[in-house]
N, C-alpha and C. Protein backbone atom coordinates (compact mmCIF):
# COMPACT_ATOMS: atom_id res chain seq x y z
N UNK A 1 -0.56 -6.01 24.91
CA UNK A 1 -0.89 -6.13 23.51
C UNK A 1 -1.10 -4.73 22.95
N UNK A 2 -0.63 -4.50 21.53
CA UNK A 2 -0.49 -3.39 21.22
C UNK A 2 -1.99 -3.03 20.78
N UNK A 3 -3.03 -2.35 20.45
CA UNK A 3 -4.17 -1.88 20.18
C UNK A 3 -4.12 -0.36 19.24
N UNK A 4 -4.71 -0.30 17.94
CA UNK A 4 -4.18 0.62 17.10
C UNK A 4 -5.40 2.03 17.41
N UNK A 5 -5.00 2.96 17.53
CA UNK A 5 -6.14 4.06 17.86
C UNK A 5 -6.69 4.77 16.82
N UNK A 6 -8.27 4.41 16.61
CA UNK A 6 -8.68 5.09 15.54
C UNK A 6 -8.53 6.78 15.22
N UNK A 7 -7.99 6.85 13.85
CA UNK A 7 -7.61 8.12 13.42
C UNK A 7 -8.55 9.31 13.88
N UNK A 8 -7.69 10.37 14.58
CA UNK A 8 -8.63 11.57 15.27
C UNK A 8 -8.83 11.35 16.79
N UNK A 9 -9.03 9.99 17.20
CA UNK A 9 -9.56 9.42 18.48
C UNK A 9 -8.67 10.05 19.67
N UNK A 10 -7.24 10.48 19.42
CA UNK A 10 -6.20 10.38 19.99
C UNK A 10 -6.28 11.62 21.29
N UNK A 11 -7.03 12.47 20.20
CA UNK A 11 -7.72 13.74 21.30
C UNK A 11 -8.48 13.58 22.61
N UNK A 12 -9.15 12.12 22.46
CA UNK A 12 -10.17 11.96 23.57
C UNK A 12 -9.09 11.40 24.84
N UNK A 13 -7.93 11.12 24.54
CA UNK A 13 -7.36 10.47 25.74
C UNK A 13 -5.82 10.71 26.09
N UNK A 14 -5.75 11.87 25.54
CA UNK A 14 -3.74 12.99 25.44
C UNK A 14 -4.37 13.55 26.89
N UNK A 15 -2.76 13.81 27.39
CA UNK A 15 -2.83 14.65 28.87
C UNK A 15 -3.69 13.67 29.32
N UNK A 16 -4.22 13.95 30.53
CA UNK A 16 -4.51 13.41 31.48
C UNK A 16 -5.93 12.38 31.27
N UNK A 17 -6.41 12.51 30.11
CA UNK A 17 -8.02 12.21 29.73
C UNK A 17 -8.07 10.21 29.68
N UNK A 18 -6.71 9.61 29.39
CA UNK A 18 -6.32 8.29 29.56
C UNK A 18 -7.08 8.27 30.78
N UNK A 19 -5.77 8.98 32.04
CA UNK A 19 -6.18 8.35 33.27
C UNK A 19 -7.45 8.10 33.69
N UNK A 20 -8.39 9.76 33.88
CA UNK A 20 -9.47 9.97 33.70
C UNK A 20 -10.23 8.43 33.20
N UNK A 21 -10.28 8.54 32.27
CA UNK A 21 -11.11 7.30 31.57
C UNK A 21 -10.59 5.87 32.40
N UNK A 22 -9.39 5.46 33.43
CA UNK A 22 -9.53 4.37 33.81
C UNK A 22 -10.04 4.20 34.78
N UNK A 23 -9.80 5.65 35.41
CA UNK A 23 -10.68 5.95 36.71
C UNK A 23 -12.21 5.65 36.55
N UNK A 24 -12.52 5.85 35.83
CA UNK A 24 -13.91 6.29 35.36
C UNK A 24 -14.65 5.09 35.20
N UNK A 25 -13.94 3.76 34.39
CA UNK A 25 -14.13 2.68 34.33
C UNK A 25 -13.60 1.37 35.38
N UNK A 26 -12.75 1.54 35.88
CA UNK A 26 -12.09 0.60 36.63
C UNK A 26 -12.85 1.14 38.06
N UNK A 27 -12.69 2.14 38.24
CA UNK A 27 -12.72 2.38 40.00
C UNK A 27 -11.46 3.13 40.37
N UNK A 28 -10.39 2.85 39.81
CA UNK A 28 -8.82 2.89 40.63
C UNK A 28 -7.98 3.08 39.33
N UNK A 29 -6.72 3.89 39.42
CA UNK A 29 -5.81 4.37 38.79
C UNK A 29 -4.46 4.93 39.47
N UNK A 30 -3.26 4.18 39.27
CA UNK A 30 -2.21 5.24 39.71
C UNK A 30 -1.24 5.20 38.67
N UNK A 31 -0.54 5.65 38.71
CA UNK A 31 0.56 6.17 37.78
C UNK A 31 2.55 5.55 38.60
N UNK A 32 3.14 5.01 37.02
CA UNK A 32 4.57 4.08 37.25
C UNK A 32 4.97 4.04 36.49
N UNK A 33 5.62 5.58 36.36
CA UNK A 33 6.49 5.80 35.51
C UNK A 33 5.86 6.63 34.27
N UNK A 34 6.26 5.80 33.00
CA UNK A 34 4.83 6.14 31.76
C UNK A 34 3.61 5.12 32.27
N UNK A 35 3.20 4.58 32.80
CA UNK A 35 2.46 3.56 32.69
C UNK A 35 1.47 4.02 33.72
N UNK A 36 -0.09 3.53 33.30
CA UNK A 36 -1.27 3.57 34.10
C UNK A 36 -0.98 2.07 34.36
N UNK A 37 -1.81 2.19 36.11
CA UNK A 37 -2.13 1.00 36.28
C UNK A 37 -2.99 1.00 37.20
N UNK A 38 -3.68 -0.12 36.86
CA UNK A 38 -5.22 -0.20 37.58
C UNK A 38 -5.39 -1.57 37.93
N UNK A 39 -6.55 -2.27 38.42
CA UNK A 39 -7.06 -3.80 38.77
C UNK A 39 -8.90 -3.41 38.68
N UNK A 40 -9.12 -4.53 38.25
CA UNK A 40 -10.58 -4.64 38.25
C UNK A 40 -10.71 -6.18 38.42
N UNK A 41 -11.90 -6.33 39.14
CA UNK A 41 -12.40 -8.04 39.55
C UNK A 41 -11.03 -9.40 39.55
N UNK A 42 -11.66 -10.15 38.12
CA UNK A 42 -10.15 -11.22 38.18
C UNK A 42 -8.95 -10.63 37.61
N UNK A 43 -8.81 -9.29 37.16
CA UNK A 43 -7.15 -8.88 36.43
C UNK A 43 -6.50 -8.42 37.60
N UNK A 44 -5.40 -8.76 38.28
CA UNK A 44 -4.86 -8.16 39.39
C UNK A 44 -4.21 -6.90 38.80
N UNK A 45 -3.95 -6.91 37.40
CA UNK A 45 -3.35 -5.46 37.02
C UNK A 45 -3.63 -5.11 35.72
N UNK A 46 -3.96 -3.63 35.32
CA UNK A 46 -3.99 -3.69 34.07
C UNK A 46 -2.57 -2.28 33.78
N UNK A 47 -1.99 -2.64 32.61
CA UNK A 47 -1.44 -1.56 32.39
C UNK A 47 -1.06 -1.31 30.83
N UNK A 48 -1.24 0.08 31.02
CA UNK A 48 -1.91 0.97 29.57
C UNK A 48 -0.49 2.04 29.49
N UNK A 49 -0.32 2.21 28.69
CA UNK A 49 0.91 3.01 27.79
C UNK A 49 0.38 3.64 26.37
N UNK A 50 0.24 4.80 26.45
CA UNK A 50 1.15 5.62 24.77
C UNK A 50 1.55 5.48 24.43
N UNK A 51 1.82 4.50 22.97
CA UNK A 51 3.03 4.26 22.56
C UNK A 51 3.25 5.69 21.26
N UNK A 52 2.22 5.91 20.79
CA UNK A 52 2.18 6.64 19.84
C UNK A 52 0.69 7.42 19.73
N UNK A 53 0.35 7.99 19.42
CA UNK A 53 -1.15 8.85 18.50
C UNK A 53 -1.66 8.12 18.39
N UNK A 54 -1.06 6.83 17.57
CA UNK A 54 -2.25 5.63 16.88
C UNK A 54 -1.75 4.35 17.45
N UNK A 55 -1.27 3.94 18.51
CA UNK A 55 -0.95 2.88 19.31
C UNK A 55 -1.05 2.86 21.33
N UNK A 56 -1.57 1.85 21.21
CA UNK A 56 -1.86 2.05 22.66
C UNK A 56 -1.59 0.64 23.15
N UNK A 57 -0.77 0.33 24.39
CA UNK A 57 -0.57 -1.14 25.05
C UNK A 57 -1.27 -1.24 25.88
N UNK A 58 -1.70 -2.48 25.88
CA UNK A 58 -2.51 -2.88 27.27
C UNK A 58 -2.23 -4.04 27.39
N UNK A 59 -1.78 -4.23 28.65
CA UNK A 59 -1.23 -5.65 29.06
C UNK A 59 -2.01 -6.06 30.98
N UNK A 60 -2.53 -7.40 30.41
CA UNK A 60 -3.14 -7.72 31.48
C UNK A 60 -2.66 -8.79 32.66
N UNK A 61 -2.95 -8.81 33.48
CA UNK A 61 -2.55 -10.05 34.72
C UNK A 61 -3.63 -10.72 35.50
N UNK A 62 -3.42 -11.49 35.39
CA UNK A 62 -4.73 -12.20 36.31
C UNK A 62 -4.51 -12.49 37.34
N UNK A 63 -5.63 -12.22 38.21
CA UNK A 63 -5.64 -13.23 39.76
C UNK A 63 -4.80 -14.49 39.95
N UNK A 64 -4.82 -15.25 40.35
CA UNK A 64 -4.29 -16.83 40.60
C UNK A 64 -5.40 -17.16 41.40
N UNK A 65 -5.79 -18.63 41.89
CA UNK A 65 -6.61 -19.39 42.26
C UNK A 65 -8.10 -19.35 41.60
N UNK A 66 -8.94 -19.95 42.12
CA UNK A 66 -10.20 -20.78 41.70
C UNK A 66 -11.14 -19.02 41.30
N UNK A 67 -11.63 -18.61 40.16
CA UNK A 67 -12.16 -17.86 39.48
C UNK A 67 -13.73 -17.82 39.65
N UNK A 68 -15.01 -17.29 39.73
CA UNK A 68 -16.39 -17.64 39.41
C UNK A 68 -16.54 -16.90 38.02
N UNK A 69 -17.27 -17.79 36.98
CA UNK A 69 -17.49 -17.27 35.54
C UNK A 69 -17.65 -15.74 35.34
N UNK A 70 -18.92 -15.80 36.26
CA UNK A 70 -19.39 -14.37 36.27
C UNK A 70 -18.36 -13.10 36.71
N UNK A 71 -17.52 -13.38 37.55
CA UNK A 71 -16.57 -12.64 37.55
C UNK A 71 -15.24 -12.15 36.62
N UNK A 72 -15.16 -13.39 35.75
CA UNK A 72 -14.26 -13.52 34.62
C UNK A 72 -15.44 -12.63 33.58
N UNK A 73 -16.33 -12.92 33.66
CA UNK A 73 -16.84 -12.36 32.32
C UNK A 73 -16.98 -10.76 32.58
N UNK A 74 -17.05 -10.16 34.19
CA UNK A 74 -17.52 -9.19 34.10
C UNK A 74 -16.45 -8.14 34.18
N UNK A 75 -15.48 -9.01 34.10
CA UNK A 75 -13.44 -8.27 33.79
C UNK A 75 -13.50 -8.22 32.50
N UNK A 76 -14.17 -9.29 31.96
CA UNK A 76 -13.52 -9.23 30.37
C UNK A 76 -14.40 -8.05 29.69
N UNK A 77 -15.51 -7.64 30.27
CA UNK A 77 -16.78 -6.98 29.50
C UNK A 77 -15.93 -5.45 30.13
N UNK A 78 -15.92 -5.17 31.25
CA UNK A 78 -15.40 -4.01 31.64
C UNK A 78 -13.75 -3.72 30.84
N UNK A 79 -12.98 -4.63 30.57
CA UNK A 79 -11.61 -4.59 29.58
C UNK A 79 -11.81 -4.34 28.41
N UNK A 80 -13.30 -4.45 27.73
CA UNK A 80 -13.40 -3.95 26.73
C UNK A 80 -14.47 -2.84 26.19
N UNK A 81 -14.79 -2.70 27.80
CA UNK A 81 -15.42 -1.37 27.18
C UNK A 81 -14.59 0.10 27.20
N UNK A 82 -13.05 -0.29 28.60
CA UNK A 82 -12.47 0.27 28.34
C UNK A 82 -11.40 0.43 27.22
N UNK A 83 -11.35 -0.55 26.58
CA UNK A 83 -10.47 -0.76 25.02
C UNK A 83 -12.00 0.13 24.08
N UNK A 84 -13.03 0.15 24.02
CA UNK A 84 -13.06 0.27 23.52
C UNK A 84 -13.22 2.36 23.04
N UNK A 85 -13.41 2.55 24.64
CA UNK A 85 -13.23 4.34 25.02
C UNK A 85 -11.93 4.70 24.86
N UNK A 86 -10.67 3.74 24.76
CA UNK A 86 -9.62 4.43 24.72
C UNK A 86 -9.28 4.05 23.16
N UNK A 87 -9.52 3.48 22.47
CA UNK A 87 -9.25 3.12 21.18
C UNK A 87 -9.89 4.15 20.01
N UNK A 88 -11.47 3.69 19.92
CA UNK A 88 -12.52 4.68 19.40
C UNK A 88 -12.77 3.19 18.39
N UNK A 89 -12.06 2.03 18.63
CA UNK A 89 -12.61 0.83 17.62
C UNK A 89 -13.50 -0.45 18.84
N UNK A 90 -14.72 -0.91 18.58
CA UNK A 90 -15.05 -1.90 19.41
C UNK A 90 -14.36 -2.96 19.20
N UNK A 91 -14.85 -4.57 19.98
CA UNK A 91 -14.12 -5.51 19.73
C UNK A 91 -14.21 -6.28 18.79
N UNK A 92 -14.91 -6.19 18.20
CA UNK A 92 -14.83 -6.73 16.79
C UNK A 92 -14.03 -5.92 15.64
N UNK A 93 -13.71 -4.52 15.59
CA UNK A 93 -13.24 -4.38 14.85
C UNK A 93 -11.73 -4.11 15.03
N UNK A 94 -11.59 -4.43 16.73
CA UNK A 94 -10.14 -4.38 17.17
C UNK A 94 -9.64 -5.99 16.68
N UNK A 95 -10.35 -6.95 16.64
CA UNK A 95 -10.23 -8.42 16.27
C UNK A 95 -9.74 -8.42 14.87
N UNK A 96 -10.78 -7.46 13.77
CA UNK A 96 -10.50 -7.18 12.76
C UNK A 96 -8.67 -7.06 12.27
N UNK A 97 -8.64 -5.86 13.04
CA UNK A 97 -7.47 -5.48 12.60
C UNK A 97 -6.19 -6.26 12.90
N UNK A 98 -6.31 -6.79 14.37
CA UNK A 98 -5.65 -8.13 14.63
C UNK A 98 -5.08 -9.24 13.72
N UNK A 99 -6.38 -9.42 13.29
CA UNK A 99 -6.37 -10.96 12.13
C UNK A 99 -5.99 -10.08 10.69
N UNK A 100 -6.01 -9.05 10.36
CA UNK A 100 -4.94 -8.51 9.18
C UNK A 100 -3.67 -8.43 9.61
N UNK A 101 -2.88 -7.92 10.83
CA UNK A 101 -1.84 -7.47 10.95
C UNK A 101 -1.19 -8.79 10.76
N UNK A 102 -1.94 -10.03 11.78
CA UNK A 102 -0.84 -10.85 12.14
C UNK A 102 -1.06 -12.01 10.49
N UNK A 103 -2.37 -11.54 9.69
CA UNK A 103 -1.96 -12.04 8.38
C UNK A 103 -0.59 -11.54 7.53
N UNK A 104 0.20 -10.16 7.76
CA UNK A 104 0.68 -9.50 7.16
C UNK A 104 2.06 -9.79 7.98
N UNK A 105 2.34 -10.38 8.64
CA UNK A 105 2.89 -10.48 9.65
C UNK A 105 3.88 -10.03 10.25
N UNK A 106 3.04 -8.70 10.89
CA UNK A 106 3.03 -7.57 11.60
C UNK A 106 2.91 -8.09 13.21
């Protein structure tokens, strides 16, 4: 999913400062191609791309089989705290912009 990067933000995570930051948050980071990729708890993969200054992808994968809540929740809380260090928008206002684009339909 594409994620829009708040204006200026773009500095905190050019060159190597992305990886850095998944390391930092995940535990684990390697590199495929353009693409970071990492795993934390239930996501068996996460992977993050540059698309631009003010665009960033992150596309997730999940485990397969039987899940515990607490573990789902503590992927989803760690997925967005890293959305929200690589963005510079939290999740509410990444939701925000979401529910305009796909009003505009973008």
């Amino acid at each position: 999913m594409d994620y829009d990067i708040k204006k200026g933000w773009f500095k905190n995570i050019e060159g190597g400062l992305l990886k850095d930051l998944m390391k930092e948050v995940f535990g684990n980071v390697s590199e495929e191609g353009d693409l970071l990729v990492s795993s934390y708890g239930v996501l068996a993969s996460i992977k993050v791309k540059i698309i631009a200054k003010d665009k960033l992808d992150i596309v997730t994968t999940n485990k397969t089989g039987a899940m515990m809540d607490a573990d789902i929740l503590d992927s989803k809380r760690k997925l967005n705290v890293f959305a929200e260090k690589a963005t510079g928008f939290d999740a509410k206002a990444r939701m925000k912009r979401a529910q305009a684009k796909a009003k505009k339909g973008e």
